[in-house]
Protein backbone atom coordinates (compact mmCIF):
# COMPACT_ATOMS: atom_id res chain seq x y z
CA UNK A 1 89.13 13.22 -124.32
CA UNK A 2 87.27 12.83 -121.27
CA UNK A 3 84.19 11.48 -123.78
CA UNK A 4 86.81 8.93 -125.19
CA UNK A 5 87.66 7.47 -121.77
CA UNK A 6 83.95 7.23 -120.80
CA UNK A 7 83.26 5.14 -123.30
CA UNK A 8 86.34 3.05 -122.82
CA UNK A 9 85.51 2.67 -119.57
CA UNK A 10 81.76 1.52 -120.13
CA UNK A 11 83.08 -0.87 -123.01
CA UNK A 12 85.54 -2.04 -121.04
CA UNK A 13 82.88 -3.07 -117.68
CA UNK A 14 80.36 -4.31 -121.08
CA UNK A 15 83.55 -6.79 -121.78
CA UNK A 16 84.01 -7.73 -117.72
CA UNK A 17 80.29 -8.50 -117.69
CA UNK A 18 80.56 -10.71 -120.69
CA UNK A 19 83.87 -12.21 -119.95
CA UNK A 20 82.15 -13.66 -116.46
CA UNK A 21 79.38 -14.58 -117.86
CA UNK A 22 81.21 -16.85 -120.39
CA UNK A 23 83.55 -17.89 -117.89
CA UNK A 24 81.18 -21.14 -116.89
CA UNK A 25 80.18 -22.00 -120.08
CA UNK A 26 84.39 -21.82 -121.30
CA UNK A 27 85.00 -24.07 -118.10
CA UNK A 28 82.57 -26.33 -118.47
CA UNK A 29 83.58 -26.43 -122.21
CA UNK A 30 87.25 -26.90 -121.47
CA UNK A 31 85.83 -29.93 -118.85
CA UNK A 32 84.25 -31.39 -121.86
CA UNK A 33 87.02 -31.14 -123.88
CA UNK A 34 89.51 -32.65 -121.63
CA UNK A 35 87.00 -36.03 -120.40
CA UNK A 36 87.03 -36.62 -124.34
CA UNK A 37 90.73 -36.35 -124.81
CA UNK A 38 90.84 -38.87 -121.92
CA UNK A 39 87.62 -41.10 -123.66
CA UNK A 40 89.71 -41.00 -126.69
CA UNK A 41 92.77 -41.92 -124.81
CA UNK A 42 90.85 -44.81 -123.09
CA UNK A 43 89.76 -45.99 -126.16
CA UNK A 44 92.38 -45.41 -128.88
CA UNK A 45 93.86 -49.13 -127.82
CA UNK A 46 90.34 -50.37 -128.31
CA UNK A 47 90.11 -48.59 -131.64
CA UNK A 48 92.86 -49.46 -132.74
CA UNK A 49 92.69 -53.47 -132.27
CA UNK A 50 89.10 -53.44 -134.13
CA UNK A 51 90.65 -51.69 -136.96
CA UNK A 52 93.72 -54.32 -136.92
CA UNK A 53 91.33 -57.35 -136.20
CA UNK A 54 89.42 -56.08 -139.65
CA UNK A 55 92.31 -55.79 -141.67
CA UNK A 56 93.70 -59.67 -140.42
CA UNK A 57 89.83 -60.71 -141.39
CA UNK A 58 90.03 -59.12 -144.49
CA UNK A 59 93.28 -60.38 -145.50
CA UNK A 60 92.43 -63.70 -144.43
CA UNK A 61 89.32 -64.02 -146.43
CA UNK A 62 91.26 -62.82 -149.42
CA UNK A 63 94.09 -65.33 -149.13
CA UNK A 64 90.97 -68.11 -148.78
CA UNK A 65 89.51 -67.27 -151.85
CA UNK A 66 92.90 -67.41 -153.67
CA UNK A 67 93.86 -70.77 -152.42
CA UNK A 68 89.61 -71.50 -153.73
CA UNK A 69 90.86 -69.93 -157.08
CA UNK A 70 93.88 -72.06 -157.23
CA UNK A 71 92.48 -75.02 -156.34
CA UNK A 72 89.25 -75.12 -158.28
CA UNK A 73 91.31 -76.49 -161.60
CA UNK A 74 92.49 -79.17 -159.93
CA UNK A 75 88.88 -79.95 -157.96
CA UNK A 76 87.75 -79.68 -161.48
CA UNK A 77 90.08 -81.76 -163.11
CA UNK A 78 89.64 -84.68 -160.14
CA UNK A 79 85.64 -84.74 -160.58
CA UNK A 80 86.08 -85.54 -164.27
CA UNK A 81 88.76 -88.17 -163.82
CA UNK A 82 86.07 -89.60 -161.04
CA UNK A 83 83.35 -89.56 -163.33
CA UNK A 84 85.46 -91.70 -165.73
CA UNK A 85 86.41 -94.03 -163.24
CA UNK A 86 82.31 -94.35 -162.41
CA UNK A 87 82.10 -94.88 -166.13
CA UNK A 88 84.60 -97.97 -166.16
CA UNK A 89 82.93 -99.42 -162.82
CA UNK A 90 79.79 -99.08 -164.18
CA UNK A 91 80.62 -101.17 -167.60
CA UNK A 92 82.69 -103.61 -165.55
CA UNK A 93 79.34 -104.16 -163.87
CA UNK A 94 77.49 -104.12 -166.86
CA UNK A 95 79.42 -106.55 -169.03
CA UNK A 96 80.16 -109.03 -165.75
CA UNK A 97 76.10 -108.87 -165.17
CA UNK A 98 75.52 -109.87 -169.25
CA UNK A 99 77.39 -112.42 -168.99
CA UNK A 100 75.85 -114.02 -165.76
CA UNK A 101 72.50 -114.11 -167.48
CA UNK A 102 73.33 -115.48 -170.68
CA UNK A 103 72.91 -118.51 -171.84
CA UNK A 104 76.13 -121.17 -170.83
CA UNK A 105 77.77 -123.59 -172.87
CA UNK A 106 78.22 -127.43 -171.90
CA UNK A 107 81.88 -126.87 -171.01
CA UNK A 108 81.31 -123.70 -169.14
CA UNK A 109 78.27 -125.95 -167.51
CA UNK A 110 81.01 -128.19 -166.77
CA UNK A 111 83.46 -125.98 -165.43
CA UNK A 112 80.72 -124.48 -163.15
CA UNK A 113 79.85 -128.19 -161.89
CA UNK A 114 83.42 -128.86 -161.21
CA UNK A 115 84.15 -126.14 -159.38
CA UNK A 116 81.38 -126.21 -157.13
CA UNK A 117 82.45 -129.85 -155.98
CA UNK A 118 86.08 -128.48 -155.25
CA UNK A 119 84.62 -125.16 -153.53
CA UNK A 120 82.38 -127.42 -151.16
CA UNK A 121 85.51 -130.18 -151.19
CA UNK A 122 87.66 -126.84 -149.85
CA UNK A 123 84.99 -126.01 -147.10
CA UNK A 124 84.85 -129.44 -145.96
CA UNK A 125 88.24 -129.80 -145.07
């Protein structure tokens, strides 16, 4: 019995030693622990608004790209209807153009004449 407690007693001084050497390296630990609970503290606000500002980004992109997708028929739909009216303009142009260059009859030479003189009668006045 006396053996027993010996060796109790000598593992119980090894466990002393141990326990104070440990006891820094636990405190500075538990000091480590606690400034990153308060980092984490200090920051969760931060953390938090990034996360929210990336979600209202995100959701705002979407909704831009489904207002594209809805409007792209009717962009469509206006560009052809523009390239028609170019079409008319273009043979308005054409046919007014053909007929200044061809050829005039007496009476249209006559009609021309006449209104010249009551154009520069007009301007006179």
């Amino acid at each position: 019995m006396a053996d027993a407690n010996a060796q109790l007693s000598t593992a119980n001084g090894t466990l002393a030693g141990v326990r104070e050497d440990l006891k820094p390296a636990l405190q500075a630990t538990q000091s480590t622990v606690k400034d990153l609970r308060d980092s984490w503290d200090d920051l969760y606000w931060d953390v938090k608004a990034s996360v929210e500002s990336a979600t209202v980004a995100a959701r705002g992109v979407a909704e831009a790209a489904e207002a594209a997708g809805k409007a792209a028929p009717k962009l469509a739909a206006a560009a052809v209807k523009n390239g028609d009216n170019v079409a008319g303009i273009t043979a308005d142009v054409h046919t007014a153009t053909s007929a200044f260059v061809k050829p005039k009859s007496t009476w249209q030479k006559i009609k021309s004449a006449l209104w010249l003189v009551a154009y520069g009668a007009a301007r006179a006045i």
